[in-house]
N, C-alpha and C. Protein backbone atom coordinates (compact mmCIF):
# COMPACT_ATOMS: atom_id res chain seq x y z
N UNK A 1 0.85 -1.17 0.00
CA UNK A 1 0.00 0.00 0.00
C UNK A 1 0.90 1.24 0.00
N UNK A 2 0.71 1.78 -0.76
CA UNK A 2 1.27 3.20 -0.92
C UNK A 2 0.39 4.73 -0.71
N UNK A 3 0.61 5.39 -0.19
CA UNK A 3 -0.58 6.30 0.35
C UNK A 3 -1.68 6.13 -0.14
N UNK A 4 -2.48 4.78 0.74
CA UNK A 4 -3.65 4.28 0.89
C UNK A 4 -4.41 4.37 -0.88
N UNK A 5 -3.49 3.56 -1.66
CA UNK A 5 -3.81 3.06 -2.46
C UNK A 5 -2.69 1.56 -2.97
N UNK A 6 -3.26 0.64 -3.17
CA UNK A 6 -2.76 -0.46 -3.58
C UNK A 6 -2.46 -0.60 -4.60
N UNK A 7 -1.05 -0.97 -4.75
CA UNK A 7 -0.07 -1.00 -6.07
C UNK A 7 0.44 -2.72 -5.93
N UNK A 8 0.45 -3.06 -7.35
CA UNK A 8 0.91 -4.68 -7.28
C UNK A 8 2.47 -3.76 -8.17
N UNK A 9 3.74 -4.35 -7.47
CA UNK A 9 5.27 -3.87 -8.16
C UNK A 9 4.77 -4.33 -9.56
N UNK A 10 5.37 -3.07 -10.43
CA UNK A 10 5.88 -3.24 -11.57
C UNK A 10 4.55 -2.93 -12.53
N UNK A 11 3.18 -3.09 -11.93
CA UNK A 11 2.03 -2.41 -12.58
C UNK A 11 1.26 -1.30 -12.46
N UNK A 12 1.95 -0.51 -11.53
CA UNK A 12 1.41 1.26 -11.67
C UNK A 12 2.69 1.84 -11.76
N UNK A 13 2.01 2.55 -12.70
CA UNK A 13 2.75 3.56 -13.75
C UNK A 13 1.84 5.19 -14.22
N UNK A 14 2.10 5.99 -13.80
CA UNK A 14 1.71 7.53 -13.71
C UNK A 14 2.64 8.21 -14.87
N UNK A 15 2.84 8.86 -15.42
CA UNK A 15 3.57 9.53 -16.23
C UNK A 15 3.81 10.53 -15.35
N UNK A 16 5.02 11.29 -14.97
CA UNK A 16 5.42 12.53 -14.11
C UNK A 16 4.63 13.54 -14.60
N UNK A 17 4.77 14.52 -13.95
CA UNK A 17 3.97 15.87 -14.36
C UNK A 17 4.41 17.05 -13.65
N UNK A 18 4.82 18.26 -14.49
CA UNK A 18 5.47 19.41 -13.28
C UNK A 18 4.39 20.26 -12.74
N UNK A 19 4.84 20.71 -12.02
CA UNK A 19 3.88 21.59 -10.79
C UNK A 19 3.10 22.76 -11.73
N UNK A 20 3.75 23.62 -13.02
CA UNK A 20 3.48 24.02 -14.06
C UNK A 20 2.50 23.81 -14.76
N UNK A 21 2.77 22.06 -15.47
CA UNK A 21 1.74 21.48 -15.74
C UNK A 21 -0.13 21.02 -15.27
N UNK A 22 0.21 20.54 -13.73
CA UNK A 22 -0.79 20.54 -12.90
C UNK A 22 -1.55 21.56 -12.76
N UNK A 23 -1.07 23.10 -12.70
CA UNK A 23 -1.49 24.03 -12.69
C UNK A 23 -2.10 24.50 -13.85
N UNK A 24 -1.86 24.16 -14.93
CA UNK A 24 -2.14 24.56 -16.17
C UNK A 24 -3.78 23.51 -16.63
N UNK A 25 -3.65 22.20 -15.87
CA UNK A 25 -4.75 21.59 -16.44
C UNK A 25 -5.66 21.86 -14.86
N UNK A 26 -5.03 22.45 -13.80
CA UNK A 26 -6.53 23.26 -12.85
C UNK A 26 -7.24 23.98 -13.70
N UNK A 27 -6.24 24.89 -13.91
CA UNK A 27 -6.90 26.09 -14.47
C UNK A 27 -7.84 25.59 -15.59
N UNK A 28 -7.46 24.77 -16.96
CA UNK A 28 -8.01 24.59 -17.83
C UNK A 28 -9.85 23.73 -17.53
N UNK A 29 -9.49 22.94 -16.27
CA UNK A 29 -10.51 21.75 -16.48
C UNK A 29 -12.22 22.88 -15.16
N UNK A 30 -11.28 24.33 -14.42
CA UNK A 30 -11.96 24.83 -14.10
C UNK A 30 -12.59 25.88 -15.13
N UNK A 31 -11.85 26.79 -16.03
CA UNK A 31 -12.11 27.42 -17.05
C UNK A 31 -13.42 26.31 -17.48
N UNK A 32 -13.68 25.32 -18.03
CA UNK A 32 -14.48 24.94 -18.90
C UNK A 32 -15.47 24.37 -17.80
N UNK A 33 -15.56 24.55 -16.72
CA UNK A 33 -17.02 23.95 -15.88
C UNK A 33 -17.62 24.50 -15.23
N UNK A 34 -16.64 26.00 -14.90
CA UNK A 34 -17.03 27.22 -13.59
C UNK A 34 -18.80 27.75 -14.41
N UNK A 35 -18.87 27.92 -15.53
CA UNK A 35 -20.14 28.30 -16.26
C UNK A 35 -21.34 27.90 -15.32
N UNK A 36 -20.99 26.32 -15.56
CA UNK A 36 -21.97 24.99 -15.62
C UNK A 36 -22.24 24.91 -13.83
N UNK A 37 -21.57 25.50 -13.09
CA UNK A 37 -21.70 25.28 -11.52
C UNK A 37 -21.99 26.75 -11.50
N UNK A 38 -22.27 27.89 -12.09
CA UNK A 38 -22.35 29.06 -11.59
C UNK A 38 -24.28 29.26 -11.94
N UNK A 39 -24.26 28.47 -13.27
CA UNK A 39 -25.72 28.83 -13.88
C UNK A 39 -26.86 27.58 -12.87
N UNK A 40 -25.85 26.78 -12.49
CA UNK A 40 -26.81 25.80 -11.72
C UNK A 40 -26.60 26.07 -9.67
N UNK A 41 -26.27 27.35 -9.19
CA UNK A 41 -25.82 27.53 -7.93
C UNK A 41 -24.67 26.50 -7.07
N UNK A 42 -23.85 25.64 -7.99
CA UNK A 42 -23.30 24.83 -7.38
C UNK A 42 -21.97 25.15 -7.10
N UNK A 43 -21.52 24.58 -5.51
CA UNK A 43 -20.26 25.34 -5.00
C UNK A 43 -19.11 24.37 -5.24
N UNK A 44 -18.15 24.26 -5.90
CA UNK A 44 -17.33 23.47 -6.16
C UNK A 44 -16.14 23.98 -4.83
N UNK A 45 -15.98 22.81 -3.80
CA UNK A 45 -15.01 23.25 -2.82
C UNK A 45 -13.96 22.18 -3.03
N UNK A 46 -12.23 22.76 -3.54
CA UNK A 46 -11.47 21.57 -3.95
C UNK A 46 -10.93 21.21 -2.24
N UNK A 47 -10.20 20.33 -1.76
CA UNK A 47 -9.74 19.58 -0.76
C UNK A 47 -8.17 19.99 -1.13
N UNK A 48 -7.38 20.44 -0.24
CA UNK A 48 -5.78 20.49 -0.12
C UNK A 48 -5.17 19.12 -0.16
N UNK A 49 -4.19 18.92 -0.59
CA UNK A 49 -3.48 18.27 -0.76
C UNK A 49 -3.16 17.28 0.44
N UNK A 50 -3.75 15.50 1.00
CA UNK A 50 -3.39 15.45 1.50
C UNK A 50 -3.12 13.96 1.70
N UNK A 51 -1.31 13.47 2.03
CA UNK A 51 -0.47 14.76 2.89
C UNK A 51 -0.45 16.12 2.32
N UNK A 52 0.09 17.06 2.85
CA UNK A 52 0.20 18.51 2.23
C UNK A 52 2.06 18.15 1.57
N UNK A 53 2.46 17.33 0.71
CA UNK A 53 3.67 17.38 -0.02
C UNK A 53 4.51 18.06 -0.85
N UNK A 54 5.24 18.65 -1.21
CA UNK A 54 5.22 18.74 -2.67
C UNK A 54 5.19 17.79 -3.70
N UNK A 55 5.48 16.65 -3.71
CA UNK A 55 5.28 15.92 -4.62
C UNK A 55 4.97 14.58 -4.20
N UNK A 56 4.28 13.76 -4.86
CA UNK A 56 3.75 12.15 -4.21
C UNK A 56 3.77 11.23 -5.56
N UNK A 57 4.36 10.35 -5.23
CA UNK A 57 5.11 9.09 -6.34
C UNK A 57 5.18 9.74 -7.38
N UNK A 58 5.98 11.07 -7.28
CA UNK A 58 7.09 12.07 -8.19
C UNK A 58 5.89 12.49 -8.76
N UNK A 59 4.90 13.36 -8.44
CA UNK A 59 4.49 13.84 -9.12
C UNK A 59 3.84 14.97 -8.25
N UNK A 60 3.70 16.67 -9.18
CA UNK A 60 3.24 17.77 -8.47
C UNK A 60 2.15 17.33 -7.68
N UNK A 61 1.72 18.43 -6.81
CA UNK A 61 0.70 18.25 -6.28
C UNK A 61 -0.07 20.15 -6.27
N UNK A 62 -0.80 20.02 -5.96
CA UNK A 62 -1.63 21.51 -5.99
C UNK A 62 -1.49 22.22 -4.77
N UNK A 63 -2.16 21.67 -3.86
CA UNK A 63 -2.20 22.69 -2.33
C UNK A 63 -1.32 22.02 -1.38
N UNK A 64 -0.30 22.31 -1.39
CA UNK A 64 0.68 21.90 -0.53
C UNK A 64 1.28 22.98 0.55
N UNK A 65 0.40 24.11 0.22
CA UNK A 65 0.94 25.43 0.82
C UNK A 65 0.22 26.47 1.66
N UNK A 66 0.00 27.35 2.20
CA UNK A 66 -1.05 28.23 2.42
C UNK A 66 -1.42 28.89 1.27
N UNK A 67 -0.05 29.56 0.15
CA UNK A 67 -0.37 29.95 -0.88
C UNK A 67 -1.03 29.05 -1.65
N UNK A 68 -0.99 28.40 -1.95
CA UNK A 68 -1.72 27.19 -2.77
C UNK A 68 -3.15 27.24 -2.51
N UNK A 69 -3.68 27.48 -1.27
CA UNK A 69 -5.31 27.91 -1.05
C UNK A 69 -5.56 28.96 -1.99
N UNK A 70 -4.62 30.38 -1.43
CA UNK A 70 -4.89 31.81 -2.47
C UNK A 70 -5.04 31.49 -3.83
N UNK A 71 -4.01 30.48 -4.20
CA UNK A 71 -3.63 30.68 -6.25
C UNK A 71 -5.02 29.59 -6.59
N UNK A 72 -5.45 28.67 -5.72
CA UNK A 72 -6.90 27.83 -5.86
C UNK A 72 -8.05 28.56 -6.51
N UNK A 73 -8.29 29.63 -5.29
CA UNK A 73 -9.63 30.56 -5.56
C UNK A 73 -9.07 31.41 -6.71
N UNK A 74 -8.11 32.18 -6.42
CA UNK A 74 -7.58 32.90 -7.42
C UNK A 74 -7.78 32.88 -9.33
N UNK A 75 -7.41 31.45 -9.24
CA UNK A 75 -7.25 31.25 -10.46
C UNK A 75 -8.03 31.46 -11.33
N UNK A 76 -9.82 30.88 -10.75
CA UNK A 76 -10.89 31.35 -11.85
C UNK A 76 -11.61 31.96 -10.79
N UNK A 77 -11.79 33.57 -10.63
CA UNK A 77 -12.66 33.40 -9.68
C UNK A 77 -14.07 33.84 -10.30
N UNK A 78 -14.50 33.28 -9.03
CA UNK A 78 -16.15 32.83 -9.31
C UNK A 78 -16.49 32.22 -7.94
N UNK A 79 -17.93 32.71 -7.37
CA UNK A 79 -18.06 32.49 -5.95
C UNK A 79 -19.07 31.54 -5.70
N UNK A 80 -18.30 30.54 -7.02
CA UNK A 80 -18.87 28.92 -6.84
C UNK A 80 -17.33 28.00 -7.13
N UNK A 81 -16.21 29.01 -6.71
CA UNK A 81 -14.59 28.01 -6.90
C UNK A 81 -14.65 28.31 -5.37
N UNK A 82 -14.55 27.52 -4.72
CA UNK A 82 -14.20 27.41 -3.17
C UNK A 82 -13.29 26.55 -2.56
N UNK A 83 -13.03 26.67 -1.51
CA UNK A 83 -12.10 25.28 -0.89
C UNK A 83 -12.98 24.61 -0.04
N UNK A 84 -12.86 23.49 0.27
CA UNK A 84 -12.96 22.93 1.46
C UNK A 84 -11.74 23.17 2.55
N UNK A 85 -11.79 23.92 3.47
CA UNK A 85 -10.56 24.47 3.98
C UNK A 85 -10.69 23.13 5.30
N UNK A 86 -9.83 22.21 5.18
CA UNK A 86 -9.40 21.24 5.57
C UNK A 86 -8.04 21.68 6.92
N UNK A 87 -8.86 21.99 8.09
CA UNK A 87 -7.51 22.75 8.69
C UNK A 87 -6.50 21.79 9.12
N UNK A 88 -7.11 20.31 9.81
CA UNK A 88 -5.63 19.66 9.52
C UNK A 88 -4.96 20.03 8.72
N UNK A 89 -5.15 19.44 7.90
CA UNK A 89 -4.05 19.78 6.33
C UNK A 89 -3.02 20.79 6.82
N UNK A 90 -4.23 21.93 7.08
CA UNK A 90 -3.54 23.21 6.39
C UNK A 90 -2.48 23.10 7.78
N UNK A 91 -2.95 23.01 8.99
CA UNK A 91 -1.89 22.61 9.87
C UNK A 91 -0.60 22.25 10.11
N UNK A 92 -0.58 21.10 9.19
CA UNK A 92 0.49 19.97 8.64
C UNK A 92 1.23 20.43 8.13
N UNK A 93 0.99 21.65 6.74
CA UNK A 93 1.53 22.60 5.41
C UNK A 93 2.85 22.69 6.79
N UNK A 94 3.83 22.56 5.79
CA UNK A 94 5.30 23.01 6.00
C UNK A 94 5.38 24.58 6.39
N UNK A 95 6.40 24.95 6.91
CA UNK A 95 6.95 26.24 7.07
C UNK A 95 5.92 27.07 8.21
N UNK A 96 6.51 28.66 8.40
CA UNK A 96 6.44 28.77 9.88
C UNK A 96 5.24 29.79 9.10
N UNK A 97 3.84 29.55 9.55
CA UNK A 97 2.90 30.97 9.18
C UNK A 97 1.69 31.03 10.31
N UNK A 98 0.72 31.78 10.47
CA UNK A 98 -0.08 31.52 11.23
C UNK A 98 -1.70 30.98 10.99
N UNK A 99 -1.59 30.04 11.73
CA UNK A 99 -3.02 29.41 10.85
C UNK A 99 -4.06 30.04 11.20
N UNK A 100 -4.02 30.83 12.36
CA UNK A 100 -5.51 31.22 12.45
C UNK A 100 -5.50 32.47 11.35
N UNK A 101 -4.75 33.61 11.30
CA UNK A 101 -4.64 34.32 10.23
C UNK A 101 -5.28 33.62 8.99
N UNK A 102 -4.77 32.53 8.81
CA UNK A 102 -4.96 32.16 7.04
C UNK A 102 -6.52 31.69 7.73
N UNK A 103 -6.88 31.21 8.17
CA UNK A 103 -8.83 30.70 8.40
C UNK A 103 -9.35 32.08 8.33
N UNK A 104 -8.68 33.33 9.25
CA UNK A 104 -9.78 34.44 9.33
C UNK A 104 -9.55 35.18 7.87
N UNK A 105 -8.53 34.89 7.22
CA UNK A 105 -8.04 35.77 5.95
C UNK A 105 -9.30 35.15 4.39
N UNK A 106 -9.45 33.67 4.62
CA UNK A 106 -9.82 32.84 3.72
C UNK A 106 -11.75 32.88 3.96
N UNK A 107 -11.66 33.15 5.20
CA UNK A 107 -13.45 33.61 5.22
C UNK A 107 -13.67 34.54 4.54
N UNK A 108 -13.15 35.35 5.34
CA UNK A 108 -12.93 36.88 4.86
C UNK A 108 -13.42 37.21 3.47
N UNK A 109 -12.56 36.11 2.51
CA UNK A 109 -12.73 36.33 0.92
C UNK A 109 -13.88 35.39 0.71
N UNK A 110 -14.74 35.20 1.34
CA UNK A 110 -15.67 34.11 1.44
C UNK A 110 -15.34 33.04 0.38
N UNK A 111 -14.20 32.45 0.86
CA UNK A 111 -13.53 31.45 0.06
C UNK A 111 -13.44 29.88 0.25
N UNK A 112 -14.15 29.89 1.78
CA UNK A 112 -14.67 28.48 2.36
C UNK A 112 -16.12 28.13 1.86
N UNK A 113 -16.21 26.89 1.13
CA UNK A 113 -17.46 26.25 1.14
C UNK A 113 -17.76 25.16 1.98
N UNK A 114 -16.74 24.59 3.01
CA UNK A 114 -16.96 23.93 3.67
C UNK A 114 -16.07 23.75 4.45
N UNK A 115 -16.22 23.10 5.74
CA UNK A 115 -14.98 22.89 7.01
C UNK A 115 -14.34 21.02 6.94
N UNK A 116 -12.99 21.23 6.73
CA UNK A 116 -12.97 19.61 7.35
C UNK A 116 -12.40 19.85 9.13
N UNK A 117 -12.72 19.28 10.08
CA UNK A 117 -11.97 19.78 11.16
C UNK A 117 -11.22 18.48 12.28
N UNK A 118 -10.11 18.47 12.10
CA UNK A 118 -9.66 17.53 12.77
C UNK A 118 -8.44 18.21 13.34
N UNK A 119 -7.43 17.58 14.50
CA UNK A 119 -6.15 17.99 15.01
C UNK A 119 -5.40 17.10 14.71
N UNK A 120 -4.03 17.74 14.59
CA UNK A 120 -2.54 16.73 14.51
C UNK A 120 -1.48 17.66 15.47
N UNK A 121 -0.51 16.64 15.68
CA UNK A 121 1.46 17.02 16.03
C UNK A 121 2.09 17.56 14.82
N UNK A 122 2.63 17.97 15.00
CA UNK A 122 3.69 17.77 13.71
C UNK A 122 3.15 18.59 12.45
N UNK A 123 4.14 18.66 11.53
CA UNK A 123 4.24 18.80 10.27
C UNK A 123 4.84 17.86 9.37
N UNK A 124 4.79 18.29 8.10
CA UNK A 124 5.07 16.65 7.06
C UNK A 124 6.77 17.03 7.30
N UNK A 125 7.10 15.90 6.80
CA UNK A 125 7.01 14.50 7.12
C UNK A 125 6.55 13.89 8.19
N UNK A 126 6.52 14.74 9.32
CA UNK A 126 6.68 13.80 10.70
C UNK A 126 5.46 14.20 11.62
N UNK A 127 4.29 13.88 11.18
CA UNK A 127 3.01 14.49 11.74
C UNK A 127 2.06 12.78 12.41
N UNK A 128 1.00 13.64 13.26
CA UNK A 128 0.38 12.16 13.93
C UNK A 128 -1.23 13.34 14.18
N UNK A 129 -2.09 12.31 13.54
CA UNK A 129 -3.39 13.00 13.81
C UNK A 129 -3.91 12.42 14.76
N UNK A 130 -4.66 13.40 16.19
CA UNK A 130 -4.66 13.32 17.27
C UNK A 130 -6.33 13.24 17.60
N UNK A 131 -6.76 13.11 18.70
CA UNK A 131 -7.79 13.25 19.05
C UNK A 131 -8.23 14.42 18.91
N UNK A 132 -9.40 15.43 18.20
CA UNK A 132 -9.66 16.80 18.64
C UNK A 132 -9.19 17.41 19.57
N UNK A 133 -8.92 17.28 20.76
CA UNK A 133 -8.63 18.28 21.96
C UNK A 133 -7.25 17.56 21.93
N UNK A 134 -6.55 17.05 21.09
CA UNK A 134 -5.33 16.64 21.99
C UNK A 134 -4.00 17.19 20.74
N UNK A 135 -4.05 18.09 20.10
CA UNK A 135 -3.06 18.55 18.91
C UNK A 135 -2.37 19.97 19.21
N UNK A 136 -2.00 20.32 18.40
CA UNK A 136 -0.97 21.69 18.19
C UNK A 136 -2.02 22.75 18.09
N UNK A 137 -3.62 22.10 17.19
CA UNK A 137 -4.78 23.65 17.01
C UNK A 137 -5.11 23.16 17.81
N UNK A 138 -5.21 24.85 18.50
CA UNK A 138 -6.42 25.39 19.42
C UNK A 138 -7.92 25.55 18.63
N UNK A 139 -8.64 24.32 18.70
CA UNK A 139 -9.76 23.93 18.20
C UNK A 139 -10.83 25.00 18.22
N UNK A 140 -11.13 25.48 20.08
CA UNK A 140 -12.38 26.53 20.26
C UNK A 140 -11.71 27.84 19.79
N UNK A 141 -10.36 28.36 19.31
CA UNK A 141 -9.59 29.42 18.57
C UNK A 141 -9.79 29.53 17.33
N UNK A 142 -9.91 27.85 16.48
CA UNK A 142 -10.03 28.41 15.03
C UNK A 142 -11.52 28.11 15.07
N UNK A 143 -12.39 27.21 15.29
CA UNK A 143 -13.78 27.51 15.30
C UNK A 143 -14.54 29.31 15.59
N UNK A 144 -13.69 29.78 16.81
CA UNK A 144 -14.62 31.55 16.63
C UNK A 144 -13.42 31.89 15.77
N UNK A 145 -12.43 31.44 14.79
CA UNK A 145 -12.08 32.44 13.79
C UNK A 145 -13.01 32.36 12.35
N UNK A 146 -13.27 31.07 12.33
CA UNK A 146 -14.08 30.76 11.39
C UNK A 146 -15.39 31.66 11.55
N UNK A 147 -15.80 31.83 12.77
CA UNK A 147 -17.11 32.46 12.90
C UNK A 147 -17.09 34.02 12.86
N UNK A 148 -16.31 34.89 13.36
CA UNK A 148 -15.80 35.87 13.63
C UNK A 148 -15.71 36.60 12.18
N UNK A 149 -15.31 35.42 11.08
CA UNK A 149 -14.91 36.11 10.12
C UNK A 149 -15.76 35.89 8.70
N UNK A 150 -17.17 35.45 9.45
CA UNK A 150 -18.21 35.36 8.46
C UNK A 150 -18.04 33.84 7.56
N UNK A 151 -17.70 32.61 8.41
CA UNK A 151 -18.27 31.73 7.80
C UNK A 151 -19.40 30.78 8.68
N UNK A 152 -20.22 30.55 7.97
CA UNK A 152 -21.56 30.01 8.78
C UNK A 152 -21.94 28.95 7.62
N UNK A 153 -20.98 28.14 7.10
CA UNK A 153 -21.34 26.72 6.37
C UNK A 153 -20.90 25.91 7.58
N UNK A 154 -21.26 24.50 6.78
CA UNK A 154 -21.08 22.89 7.68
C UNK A 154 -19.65 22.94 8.39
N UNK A 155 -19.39 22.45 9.39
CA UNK A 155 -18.26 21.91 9.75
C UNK A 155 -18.33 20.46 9.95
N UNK A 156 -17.23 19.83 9.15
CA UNK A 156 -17.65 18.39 9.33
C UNK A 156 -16.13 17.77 9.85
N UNK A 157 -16.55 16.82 10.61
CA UNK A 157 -15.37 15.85 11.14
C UNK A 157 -14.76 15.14 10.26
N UNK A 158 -13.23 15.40 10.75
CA UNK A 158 -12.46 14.86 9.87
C UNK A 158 -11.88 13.46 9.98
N UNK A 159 -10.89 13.09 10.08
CA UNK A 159 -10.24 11.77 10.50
C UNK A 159 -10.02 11.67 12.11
N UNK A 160 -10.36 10.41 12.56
CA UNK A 160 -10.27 10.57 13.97
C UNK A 160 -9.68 9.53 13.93
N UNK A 161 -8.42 9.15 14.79
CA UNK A 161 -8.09 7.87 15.67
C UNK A 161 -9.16 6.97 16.18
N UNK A 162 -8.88 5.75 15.78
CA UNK A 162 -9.77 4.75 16.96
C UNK A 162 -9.65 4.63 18.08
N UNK A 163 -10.46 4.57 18.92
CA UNK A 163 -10.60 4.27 20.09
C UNK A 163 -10.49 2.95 20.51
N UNK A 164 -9.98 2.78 21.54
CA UNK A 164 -9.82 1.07 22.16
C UNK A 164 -11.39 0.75 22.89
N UNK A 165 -12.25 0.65 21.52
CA UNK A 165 -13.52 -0.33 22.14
C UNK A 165 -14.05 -1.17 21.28
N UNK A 166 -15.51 -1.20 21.74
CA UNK A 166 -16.18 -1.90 20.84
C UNK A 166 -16.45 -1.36 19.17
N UNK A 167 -16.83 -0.16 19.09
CA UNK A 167 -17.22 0.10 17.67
C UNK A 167 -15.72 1.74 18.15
N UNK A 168 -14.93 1.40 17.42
CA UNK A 168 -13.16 2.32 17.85
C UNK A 168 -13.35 3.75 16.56
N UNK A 169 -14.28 3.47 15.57
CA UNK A 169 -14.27 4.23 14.43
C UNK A 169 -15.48 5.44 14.72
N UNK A 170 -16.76 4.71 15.18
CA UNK A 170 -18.07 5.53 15.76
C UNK A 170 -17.61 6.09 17.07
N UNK A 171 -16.70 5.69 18.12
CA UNK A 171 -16.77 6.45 19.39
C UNK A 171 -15.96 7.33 19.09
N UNK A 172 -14.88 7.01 17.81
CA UNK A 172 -13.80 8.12 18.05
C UNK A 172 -15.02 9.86 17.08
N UNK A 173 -16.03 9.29 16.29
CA UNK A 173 -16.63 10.11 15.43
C UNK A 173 -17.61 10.50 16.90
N UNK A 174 -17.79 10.17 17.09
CA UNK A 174 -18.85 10.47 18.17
C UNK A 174 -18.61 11.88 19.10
N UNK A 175 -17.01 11.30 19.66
CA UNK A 175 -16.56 12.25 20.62
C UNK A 175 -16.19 13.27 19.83
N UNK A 176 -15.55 13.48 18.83
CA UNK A 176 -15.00 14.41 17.60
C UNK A 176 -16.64 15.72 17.75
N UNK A 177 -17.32 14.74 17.19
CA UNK A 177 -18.90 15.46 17.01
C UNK A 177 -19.26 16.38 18.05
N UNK A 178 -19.23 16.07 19.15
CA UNK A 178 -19.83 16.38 20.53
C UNK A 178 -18.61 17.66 20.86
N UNK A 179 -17.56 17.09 20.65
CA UNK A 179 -16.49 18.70 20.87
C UNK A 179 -16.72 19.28 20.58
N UNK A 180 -16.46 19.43 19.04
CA UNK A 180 -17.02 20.33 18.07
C UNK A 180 -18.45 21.11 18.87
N UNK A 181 -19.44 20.27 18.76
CA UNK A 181 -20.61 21.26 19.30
C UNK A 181 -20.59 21.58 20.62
N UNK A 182 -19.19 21.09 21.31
CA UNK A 182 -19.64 21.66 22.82
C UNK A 182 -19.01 23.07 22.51
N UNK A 183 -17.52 23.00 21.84
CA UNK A 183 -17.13 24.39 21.22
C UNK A 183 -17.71 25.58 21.57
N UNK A 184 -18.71 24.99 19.91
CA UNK A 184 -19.60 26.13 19.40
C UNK A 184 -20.56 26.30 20.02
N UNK A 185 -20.81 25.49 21.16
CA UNK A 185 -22.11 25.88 22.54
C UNK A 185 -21.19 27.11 23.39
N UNK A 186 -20.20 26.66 23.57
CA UNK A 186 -19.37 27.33 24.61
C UNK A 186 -18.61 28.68 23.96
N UNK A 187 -18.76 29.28 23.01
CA UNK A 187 -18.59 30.28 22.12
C UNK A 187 -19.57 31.38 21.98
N UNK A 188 -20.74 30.52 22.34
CA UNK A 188 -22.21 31.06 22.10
C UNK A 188 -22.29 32.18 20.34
N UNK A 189 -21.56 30.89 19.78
CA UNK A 189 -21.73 31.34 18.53
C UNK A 189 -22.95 30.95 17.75
C-alpha cells in the first residue's frame, strides 16, 4: 500500500507531471465547468493536498501550501470556486505561518465552502493526527475564527483515531462530534 492506495510492483505507472503542468490543467478543467456550476448555484469546494507534499510518487501536487489555497480561488474566480478548507491539512503545510490568520483571511474572501476539522502534532514529514482536543490547534480558537470572520457553512469531522472499544471508528466520530458542538455551545456562537 502506498498512500492508501494499492499498487501490485511493476504495474502502476503515472507519467510525471510538473507543478506548471498541474497548474495549467486546474486552471483549464476549471475554465471549462465554472459556467456549468455558476448557472446551476453549485459550489465546487477543492480539498488540499493530502499529505500537504510537494510531490507524491514524483508527481506535483496543488495545495501543498497556504499559498496554494490563495492561487486555488484565485485562479478562476467565481463564488462557486471554493475550498474545502481542511484545517488539519492546512496545519500539517510546511513552514512557519499563522493558521488562524490564514482561516480568518480565507473567510474573509468568502472562500470556504466547507470545514474539514480535525487535530494533529507535527508537520510533514513527521506528523500524527490526534484526538480533537489533543493537537498543536487550538480547536475553540479556530472555530470563533471561522465564525468571527463570516463563515456560517457545515463543519464536518475529519479523521479521527480509533478508540480502544467496541465500535473504535463511531466512538472516536462520536466524541469528535460532541467537541465540536460543545465548542460552538461554549462560544455562544
Amino acid at each position: 500500500m502506498v498512500w492508501n492506495t494499492w499498487i501490485k510492483p511493476g504495474k502502476f505507472h503515472v507519467d510525471e507531471i510538473s507543478n506548471d503542468e498541474l497548474w495549467s490543467r486546474w486552471q483549464y478543467f476549471m475554465e471549462n465547468i465554472i459556467a456549468e456550476a455558476e448557472e446551476n448555484d453549485v459550489i465546487l469546494a477543492a480539498h488540499p493536498d493530502d499529505p500537504p507534499m510537494q510531490r507524491l510518487r514524483s508527481n506535483a501536487r496543488l495545495v501543498n501550501t497556504p499559498e496554494g489555497f490563495y492561487r486555488l480561488v484565485d485562479s478562476v474566480p467565481s463564488p462557486c470556486n471554493k475550498l474545502e478548507l481542511c484545517i488539519g491539512t492546512l496545519q500539517e503545510m510546511e513552514g512557519d505561518f499563522d493558521l488562524y490568520a490564514n482561516i480568518a483571511s480565507l473567510c474573509k474572501r468568502d472562500a470556504v465552502g466547507y470545514v474539514h476539522l480535525r487535530n494533529v502534532k507535527g508537520k510533514v514529514p513527521e506528523y500524527t493526527e490526534t484526538l480533537i482536543d489533543d493537537g498543536d490547534i487550538d480547536i475553540p480558537r479556530a472555530i470563533r475564527m471561522l465564525a468571527e470572520n463570516g463563515f456560517s457553512g457545515p463543519i464536518v469531522p475529519d479523521h479521527t483515531p480509533y478508540l480502544d472499544c467496541k465500535e473504535p471508528w463511531l466512538s472516536g466520530m462520536a466524541f469528535q462530534i460532541g467537541y465540536i458542538r460543545a465548542c460552538i455551545d461554549s462560544l455562544s456562537l
